[in-house]
Protein backbone atom coordinates (compact mmCIF):
# COMPACT_ATOMS: atom_id res chain seq x y z
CA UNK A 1 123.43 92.02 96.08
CA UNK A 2 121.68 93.69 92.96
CA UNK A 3 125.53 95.11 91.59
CA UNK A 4 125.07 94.07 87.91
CA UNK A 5 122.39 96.24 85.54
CA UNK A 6 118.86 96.54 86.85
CA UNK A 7 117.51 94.02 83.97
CA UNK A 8 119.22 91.04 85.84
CA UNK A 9 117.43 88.86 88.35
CA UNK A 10 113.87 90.27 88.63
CA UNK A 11 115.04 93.84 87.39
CA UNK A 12 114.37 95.66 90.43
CA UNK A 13 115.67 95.74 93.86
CA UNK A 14 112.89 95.36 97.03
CA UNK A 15 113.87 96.82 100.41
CA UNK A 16 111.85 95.17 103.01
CA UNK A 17 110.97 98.21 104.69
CA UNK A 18 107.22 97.70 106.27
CA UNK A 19 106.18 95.45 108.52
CA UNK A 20 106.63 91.84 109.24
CA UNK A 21 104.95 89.58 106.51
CA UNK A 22 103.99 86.02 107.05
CA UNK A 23 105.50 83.40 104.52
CA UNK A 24 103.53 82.90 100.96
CA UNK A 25 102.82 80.65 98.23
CA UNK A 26 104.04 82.56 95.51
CA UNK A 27 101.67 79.77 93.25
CA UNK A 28 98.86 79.43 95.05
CA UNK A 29 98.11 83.56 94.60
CA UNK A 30 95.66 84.29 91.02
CA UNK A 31 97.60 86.60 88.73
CA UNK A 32 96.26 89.56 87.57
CA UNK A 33 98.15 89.14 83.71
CA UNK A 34 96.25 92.85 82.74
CA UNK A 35 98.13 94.45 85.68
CA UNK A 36 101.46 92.94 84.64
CA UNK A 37 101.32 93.74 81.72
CA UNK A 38 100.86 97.61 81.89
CA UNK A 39 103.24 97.22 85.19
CA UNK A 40 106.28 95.36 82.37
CA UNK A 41 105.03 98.76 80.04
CA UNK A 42 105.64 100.96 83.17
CA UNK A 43 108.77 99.57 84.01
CA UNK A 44 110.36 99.17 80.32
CA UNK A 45 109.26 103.48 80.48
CA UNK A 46 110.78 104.16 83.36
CA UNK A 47 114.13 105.72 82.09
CA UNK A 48 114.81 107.67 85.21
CA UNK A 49 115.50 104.19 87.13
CA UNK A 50 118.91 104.15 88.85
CA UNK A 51 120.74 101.19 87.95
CA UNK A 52 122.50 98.89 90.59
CA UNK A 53 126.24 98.89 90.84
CA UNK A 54 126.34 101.97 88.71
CA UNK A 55 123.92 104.16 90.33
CA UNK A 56 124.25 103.28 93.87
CA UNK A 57 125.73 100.24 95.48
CA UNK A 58 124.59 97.75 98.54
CA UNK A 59 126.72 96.30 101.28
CA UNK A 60 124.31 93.64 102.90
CA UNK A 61 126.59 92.16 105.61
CA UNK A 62 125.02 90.64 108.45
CA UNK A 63 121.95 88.62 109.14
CA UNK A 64 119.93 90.42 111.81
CA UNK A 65 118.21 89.29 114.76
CA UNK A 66 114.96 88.55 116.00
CA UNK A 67 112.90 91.98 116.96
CA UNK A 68 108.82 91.96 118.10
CA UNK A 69 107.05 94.69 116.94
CA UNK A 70 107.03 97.86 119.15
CA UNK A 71 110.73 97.01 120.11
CA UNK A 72 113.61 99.03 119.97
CA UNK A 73 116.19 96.95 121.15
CA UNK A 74 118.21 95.12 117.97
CA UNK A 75 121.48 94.33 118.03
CA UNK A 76 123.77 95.77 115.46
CA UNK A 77 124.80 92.85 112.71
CA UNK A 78 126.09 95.83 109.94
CA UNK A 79 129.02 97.77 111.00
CA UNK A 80 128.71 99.72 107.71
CA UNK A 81 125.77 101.46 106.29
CA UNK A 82 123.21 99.88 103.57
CA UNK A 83 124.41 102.08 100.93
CA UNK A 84 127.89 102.26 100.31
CA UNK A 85 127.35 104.49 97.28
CA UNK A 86 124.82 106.49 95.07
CA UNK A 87 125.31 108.89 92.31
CA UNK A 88 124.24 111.98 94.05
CA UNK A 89 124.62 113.99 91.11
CA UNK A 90 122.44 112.11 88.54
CA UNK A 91 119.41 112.01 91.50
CA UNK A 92 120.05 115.95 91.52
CA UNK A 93 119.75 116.44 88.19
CA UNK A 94 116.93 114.25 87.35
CA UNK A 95 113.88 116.49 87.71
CA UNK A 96 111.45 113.75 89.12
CA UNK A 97 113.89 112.65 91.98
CA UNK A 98 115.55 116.57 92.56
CA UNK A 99 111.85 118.08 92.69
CA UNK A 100 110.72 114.65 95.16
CA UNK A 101 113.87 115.24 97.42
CA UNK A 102 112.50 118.75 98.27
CA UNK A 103 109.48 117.53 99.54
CA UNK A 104 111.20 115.26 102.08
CA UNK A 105 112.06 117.82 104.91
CA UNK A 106 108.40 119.30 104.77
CA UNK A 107 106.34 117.15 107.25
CA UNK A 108 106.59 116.46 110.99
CA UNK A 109 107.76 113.36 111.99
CA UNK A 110 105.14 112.27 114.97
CA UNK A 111 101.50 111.80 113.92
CA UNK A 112 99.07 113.29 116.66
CA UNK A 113 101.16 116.85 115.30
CA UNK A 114 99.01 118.97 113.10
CA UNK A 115 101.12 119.45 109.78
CA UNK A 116 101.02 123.12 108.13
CA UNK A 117 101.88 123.23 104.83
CA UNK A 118 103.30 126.82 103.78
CA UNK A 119 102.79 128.38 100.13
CA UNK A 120 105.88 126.98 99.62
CA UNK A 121 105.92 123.78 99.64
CA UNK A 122 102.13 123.70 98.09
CA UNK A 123 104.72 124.88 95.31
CA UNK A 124 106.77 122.27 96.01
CA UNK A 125 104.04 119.80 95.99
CA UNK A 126 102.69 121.01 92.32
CA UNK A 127 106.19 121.49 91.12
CA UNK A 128 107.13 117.61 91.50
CA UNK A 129 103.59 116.35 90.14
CA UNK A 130 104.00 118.88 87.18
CA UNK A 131 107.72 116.92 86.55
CA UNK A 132 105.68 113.14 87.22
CA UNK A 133 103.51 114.02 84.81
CA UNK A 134 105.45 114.89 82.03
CA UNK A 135 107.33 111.11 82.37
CA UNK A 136 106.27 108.53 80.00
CA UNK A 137 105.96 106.32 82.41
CA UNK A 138 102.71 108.81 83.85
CA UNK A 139 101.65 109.56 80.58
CA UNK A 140 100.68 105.73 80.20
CA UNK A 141 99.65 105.89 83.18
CA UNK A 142 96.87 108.39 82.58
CA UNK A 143 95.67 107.28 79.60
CA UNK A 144 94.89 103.63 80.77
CA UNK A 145 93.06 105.73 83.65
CA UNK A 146 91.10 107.36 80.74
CA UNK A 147 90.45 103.99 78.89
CA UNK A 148 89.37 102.76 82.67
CA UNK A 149 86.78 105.65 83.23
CA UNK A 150 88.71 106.50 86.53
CA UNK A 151 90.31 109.31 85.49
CA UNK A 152 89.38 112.63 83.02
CA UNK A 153 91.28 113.16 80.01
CA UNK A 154 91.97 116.71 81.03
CA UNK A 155 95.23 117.29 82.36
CA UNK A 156 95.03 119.89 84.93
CA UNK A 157 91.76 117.99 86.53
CA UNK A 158 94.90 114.39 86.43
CA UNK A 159 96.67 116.90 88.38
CA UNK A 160 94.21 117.32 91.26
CA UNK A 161 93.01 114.20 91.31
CA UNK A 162 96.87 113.04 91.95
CA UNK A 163 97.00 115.74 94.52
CA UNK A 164 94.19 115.03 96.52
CA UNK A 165 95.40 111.17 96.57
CA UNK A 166 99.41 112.30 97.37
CA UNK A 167 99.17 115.19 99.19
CA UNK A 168 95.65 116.48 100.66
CA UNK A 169 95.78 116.27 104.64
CA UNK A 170 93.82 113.72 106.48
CA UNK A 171 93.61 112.25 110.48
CA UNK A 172 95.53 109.82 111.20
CA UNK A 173 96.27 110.37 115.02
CA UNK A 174 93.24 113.04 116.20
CA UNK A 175 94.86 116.01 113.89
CA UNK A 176 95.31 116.41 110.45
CA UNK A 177 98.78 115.07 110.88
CA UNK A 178 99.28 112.97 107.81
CA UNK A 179 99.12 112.31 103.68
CA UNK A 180 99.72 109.58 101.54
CA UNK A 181 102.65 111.16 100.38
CA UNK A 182 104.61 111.96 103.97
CA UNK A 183 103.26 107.84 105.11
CA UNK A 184 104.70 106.53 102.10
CA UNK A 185 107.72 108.25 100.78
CA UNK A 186 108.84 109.87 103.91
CA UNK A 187 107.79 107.67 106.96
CA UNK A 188 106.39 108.79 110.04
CA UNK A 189 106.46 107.28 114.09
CA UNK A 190 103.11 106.75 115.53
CA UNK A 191 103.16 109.39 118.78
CA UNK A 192 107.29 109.37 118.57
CA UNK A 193 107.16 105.34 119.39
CA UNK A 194 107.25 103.37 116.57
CA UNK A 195 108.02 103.82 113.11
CA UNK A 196 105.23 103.58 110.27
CA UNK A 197 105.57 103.64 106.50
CA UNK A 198 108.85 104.98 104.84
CA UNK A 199 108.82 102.58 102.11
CA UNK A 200 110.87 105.07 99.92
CA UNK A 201 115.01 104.09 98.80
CA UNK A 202 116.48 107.78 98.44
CA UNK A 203 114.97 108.70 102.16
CA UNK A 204 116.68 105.55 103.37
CA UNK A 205 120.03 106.58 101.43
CA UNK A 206 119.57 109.98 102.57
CA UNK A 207 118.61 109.29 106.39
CA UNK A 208 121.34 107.08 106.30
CA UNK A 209 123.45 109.58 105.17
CA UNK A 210 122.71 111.80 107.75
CA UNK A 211 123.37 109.58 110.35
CA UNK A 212 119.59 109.11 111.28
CA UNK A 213 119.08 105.57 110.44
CA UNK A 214 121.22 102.80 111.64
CA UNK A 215 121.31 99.67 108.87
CA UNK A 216 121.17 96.73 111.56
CA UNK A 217 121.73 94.10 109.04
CA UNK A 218 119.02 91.78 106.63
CA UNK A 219 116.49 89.26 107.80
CA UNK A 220 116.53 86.27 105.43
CA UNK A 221 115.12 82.10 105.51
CA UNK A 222 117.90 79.97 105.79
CA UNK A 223 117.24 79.11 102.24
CA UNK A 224 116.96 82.66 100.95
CA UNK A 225 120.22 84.18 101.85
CA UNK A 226 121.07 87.14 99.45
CA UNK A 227 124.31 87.47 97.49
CA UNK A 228 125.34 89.54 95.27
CA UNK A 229 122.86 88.20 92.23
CA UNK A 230 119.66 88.99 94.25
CA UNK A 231 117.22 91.35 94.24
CA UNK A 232 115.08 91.35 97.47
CA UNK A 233 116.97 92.08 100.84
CA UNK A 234 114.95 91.78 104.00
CA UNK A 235 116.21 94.11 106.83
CA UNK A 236 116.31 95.81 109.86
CA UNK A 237 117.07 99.23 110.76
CA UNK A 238 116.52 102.06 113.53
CA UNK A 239 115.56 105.88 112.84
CA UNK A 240 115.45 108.70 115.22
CA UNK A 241 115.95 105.59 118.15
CA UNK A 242 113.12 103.65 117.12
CA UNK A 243 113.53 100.25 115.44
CA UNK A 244 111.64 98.84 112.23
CA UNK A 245 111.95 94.55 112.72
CA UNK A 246 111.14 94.33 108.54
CA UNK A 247 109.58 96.08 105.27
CA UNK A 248 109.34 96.54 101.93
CA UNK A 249 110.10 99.16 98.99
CA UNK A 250 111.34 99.66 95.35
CA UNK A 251 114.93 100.50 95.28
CA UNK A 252 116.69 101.99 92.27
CA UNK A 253 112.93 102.84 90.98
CA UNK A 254 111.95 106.45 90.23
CA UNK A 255 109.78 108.41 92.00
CA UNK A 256 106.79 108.27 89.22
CA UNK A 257 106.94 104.20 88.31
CA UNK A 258 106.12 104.00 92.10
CA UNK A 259 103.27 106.54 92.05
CA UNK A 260 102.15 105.04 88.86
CA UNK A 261 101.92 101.59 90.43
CA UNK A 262 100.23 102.41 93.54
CA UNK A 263 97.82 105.06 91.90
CA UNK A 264 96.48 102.87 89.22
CA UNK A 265 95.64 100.41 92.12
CA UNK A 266 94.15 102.45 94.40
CA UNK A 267 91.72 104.02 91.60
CA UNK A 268 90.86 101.26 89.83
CA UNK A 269 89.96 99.43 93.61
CA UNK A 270 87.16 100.79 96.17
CA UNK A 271 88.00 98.34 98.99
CA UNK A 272 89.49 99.90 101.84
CA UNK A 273 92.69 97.70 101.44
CA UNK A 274 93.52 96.22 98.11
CA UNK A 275 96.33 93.65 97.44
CA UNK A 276 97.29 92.37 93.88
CA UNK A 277 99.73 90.36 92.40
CA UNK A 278 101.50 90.78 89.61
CA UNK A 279 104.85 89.40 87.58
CA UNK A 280 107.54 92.47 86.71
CA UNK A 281 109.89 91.40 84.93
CA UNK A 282 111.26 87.96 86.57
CA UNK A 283 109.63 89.20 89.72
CA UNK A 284 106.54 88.44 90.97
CA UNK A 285 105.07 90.56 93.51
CA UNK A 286 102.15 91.83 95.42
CA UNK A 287 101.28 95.41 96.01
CA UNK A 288 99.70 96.70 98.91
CA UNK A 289 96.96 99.65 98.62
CA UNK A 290 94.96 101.00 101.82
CA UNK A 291 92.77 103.80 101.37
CA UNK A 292 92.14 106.64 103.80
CA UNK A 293 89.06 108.24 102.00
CA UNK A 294 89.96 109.74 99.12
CA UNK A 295 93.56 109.63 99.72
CA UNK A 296 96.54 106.88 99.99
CA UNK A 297 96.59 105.53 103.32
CA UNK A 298 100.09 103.06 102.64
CA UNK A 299 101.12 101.34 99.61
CA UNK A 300 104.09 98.91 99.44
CA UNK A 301 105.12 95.76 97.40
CA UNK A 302 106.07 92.55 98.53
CA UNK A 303 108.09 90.36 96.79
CA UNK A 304 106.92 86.68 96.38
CA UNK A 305 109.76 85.23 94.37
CA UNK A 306 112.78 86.77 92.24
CA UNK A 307 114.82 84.82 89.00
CA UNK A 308 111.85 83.29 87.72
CA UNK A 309 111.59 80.94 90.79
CA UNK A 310 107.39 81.23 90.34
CA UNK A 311 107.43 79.81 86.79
């Protein structure tokens, strides 16, 4: 899988990490070309990206079973984890990714369990948006959010606007037990018994790491197999007990391209769930965006075809 540089194949690596998605026609979905174009912008900016087989490397192994949603029975096809390496010193000494990893342990798992967030990690919070926001890759971002009219030109008011979409509280489960932020980047399990969000690489590497997430192997067509020259796995894995049949996620992608992505969407969009597709590099893809409110609900992509295979 994705071991040569990151501009190979599609030029990005997507972790099915979500839930299960129904089979597409890459060609019969309408482009949106101004989207892909500021995406390609986004993407050529994003110099924090971790590159595959030099950054981090992937051991795919086994094809997984079949798993129903709300299951937690899957039988283990990988005897080794997902990750078999990753440059733990360059994601430590990145700002963006150092400042997001400390944000990781600051949520409760279970929704229906009020979160408190301490003065600390509302530090924490402001600390990692003040390192997004002084990337290229959201500096474009807020000035086509300018050019839009969905965004003011004034930094600091950027700021809040970023923070009330990331991080401001909201119900999910009867309490204020959720943000866009924890849903996305972190995962949760509705009431402890099933798993929801965590479409986020580095909190897969990391839960791996700590030996609470169990890589059960990738779900593929017959036709779509990975090897070493692709760039989309679909898998399977447990966390904490509970089992998550399929998904989907950037790997290898910085903290602030996914933001950017998923932002920009969600602003320039008022329907409750927005879906568009657009062509990354050889990729095309479609990103998710639901709202809660005024704040991120999920956000995800979903690969439609890698190599060019859609031209």
């Amino acid at each position: 899988m994705a071991l040569r540089s990151a501009l190979l194949g599609c030029g990005l690596l997507v972790i099915l990490l979500a839930v299960v998605f129904p089979p597409l026609d890459a060609a019969s979905q309408a482009i949106n070309q101004e989207l892909s174009d500021l995406f390609n912008e986004l993407w050529k900016l994003d110099v924090n990206r971790m590159k595959p087989g030099t950054d981090y490397t992937i051991s795919v192994q086994g094809k997984a079973g079949y798993v129903s949603q709300g299951s937690n029975h899957a039988r283990d096809h990988a005897s080794s984890p997902l990750f078999s390496n990753v440059n733990e010193n360059k994601l430590k000494t990145i700002t963006t990714f150092s400042r997001f990893m400390k944000l990781l342990d600051n949520y409760e798992r279970s929704t229906g369990v009020a979160e408190h967030v301490s003065r600390e990690e509302v530090t924490e919070n402001n600390l990692f948006l003040d390192a997004v926001l002084n990337t290229e890759v959201m500096k474009h971002t807020h000035r086509y959010l300018v050019s839009k009219g969905h965004s003011q030109s004034d930094l600091r008011t950027f700021k809040r606007q970023l923070y009330t979409i990331w991080f401001d509280l909201y119900y999910r489960s009867g309490s204020k037990d959720s943000c866009g932020f924890e849903h996305v980047f972190v995962g949760e399990t509705k009431f402890g018994n099933e798993i929801a969000g965590f479409h986020n690489w580095v909190q897969f590497y990391l839960q791996e790491k700590s030996r609470n997430l169990d890589y059960k192997g990738y779900k593929a067509r017959d036709h779509d197999i990975p090897d070493q020259d692709d760039h989309v796995l679909n898998l399977q894995f447990s966390w904490h007990g509970l089992v998550k049949p399929v998904g989907s996620a950037f790997v290898g992608a910085s903290p602030e391209f996914e933001m950017a992505l998923y932002t920009i969407i969600f602003l320039i969009n008022t329907h409750r769930s927005t879906t568009v597709v657009v062509n990354i590099d050889e990729c095309q893809l479609e990103v998710v965006v639901v709202r809660h409110g005024r704040s991120i609900g999920t956000a995800y992509p979903k690969l439609l075809s890698s190599n060019n295979r859609h031209l």
